[in-house]
C-alpha atoms as a PDB file:
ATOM      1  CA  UNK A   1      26.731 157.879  19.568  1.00  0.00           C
ATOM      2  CA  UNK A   2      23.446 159.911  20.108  1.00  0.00           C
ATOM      3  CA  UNK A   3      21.948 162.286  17.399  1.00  0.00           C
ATOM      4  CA  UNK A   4      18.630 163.435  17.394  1.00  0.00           C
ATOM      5  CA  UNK A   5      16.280 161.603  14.724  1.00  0.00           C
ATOM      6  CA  UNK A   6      15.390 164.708  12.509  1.00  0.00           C
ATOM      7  CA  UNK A   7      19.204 164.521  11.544  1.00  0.00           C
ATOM      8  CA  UNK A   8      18.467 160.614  10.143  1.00  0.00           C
ATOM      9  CA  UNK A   9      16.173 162.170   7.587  1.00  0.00           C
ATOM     10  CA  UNK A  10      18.804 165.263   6.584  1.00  0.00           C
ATOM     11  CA  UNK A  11      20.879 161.980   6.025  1.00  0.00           C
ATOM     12  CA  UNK A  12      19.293 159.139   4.214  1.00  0.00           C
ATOM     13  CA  UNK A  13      22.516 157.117   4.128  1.00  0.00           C
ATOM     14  CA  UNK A  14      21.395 155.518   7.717  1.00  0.00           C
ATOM     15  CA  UNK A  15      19.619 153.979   6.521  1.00  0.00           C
ATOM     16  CA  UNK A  16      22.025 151.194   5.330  1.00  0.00           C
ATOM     17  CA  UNK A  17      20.877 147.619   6.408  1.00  0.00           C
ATOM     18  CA  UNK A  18      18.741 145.906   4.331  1.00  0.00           C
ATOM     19  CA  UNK A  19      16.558 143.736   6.583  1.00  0.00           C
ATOM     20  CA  UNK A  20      13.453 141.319   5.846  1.00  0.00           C
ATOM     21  CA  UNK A  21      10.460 141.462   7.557  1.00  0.00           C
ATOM     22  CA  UNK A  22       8.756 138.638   8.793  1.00  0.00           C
ATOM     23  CA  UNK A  23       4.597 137.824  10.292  1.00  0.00           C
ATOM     24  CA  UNK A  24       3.787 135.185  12.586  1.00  0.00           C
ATOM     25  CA  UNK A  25       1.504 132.544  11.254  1.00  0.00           C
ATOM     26  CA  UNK A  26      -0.191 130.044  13.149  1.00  0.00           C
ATOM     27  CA  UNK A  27      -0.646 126.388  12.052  1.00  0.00           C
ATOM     28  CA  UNK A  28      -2.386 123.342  13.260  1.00  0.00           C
ATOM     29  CA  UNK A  29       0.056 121.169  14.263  1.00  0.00           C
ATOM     30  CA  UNK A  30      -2.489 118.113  13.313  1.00  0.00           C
ATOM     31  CA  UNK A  31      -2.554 117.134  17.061  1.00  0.00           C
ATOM     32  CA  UNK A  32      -5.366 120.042  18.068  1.00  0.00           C
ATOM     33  CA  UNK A  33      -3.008 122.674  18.844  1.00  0.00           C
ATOM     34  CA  UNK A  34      -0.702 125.233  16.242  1.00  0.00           C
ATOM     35  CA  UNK A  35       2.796 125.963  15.775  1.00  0.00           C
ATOM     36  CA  UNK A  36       4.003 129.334  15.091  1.00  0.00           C
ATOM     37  CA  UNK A  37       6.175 129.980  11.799  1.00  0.00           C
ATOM     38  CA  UNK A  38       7.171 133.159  10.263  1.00  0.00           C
ATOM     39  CA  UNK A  39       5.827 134.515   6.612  1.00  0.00           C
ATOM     40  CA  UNK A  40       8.003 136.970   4.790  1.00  0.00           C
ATOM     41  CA  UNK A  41       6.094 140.238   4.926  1.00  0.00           C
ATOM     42  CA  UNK A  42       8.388 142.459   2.942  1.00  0.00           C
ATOM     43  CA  UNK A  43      11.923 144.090   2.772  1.00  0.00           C
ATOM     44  CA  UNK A  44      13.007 147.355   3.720  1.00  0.00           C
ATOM     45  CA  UNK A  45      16.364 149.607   4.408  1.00  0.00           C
ATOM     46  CA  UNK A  46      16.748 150.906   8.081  1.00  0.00           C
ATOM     47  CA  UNK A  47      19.210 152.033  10.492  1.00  0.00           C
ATOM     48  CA  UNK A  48      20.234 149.699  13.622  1.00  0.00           C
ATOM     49  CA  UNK A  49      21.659 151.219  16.587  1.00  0.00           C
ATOM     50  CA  UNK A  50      22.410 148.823  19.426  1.00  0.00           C
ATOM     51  CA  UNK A  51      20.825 149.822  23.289  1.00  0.00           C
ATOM     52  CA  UNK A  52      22.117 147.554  25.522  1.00  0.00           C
ATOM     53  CA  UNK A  53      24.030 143.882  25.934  1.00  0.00           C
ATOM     54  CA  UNK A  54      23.344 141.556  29.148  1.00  0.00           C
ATOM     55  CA  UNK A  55      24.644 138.351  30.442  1.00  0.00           C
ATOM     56  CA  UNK A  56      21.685 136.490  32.322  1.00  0.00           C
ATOM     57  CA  UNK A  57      22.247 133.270  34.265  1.00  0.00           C
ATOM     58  CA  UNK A  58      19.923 130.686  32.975  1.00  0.00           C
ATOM     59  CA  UNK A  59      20.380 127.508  35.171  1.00  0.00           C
ATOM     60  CA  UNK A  60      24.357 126.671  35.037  1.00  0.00           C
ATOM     61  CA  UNK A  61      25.012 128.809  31.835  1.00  0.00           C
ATOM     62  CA  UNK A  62      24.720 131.945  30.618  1.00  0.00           C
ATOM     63  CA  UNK A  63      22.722 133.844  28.106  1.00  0.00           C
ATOM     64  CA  UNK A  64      23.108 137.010  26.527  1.00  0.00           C
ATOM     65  CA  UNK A  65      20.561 139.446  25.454  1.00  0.00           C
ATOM     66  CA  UNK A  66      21.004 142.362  22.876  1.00  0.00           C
ATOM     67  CA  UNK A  67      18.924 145.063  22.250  1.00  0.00           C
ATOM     68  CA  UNK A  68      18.522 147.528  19.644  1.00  0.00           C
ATOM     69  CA  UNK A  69      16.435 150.222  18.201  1.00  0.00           C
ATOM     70  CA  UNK A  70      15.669 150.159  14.714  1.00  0.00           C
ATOM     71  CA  UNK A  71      14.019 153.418  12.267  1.00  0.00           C
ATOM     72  CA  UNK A  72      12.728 152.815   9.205  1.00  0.00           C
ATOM     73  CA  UNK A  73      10.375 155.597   6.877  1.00  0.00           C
ATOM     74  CA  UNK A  74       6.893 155.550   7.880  1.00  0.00           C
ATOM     75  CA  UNK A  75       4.300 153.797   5.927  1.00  0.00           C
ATOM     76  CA  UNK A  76       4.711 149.773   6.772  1.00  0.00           C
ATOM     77  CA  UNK A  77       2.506 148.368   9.264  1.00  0.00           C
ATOM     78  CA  UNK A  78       5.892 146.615  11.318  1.00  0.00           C
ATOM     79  CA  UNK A  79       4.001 145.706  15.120  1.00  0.00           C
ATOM     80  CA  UNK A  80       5.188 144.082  17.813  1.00  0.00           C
ATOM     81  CA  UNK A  81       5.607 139.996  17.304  1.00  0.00           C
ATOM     82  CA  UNK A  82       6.928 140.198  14.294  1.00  0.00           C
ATOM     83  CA  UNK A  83      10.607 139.547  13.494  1.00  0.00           C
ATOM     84  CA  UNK A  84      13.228 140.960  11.037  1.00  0.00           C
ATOM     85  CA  UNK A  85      15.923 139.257  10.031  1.00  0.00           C
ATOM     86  CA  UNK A  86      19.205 140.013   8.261  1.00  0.00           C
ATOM     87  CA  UNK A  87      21.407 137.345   6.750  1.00  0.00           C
ATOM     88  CA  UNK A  88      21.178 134.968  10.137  1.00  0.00           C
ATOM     89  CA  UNK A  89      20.542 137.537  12.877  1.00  0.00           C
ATOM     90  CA  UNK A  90      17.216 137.481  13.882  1.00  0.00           C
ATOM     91  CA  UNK A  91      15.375 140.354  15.800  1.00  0.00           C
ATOM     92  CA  UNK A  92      11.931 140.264  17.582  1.00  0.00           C
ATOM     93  CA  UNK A  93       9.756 143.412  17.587  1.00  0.00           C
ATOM     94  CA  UNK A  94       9.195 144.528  20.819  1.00  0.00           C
ATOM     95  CA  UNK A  95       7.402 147.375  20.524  1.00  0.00           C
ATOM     96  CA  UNK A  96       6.730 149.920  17.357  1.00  0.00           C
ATOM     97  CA  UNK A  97       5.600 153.754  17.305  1.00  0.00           C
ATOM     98  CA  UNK A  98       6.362 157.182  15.587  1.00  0.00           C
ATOM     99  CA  UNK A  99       8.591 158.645  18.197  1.00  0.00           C
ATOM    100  CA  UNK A 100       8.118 162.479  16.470  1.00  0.00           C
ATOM    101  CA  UNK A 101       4.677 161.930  15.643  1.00  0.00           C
ATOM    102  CA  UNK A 102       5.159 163.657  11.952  1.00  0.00           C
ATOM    103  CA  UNK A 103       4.722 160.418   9.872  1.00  0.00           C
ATOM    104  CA  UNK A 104       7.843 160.331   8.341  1.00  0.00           C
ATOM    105  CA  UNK A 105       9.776 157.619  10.337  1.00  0.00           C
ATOM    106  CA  UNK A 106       9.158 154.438  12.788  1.00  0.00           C
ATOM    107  CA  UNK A 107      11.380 153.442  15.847  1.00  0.00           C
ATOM    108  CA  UNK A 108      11.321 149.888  16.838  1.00  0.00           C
ATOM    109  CA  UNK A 109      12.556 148.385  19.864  1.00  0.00           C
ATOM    110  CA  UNK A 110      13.830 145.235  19.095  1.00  0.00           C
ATOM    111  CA  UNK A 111      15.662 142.216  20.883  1.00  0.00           C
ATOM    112  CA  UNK A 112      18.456 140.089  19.136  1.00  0.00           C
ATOM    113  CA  UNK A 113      17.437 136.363  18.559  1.00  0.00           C
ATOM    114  CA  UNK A 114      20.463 134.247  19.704  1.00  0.00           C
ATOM    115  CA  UNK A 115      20.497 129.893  18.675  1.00  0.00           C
END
């Protein structure tokens, strides 16, 4: 389903999935060299709406590869690397801008973490 974003803000229940936003943060792994972990940055409500599913071949299996596009109100400093989670889905941050360029919401592009 396609609407045009100005209609999101005429309808603030879209907002409906509480997700948790997450930093990277390096650290020395003791052996000259750091490991990446993620810091909890913050919560917010948003609205998900999935883009595309793929299968990939990856040597004899198969992976698949979700992704979404997520809009939240304007005003947190989300960029790309960082990751969002909600109860066990995870979602990297692919890339983050203000797609009307009023200051009232964020779009991110975002690509579904699968174990």
């Amino acid at each position: 389903m396609s609407y045009p974003l100005r209609r999101a803000a005429s309808r603030p229940g879209r907002l409906r999935h509480r997700l948790t936003w997450e930093r990277p943060v390096a650290v020395p792994d003791g052996a000259g060299g750091e490991s990446v972990t993620f810091e909890e940055a913050g919560a917010f409500w948003a609205e998900i709406r999935p883009v595309a599913a793929h299968d990939k071949r990856l040597g004899e299996g198969r992976v698949s590869e979700v992704t979404h596009r997520v809009f939240l109100r304007a005003g947190l400093s989300v960029a790309s690397g960082d990751r969002l989670t909600k109860g066990a889905r995870r979602f990297r941050v692919l890339t983050a801008h203000d797609p009307e360029e009023a200051g009232r919401y964020t779009e991110l592009f975002v690509k579904e973490e699968r174990p």
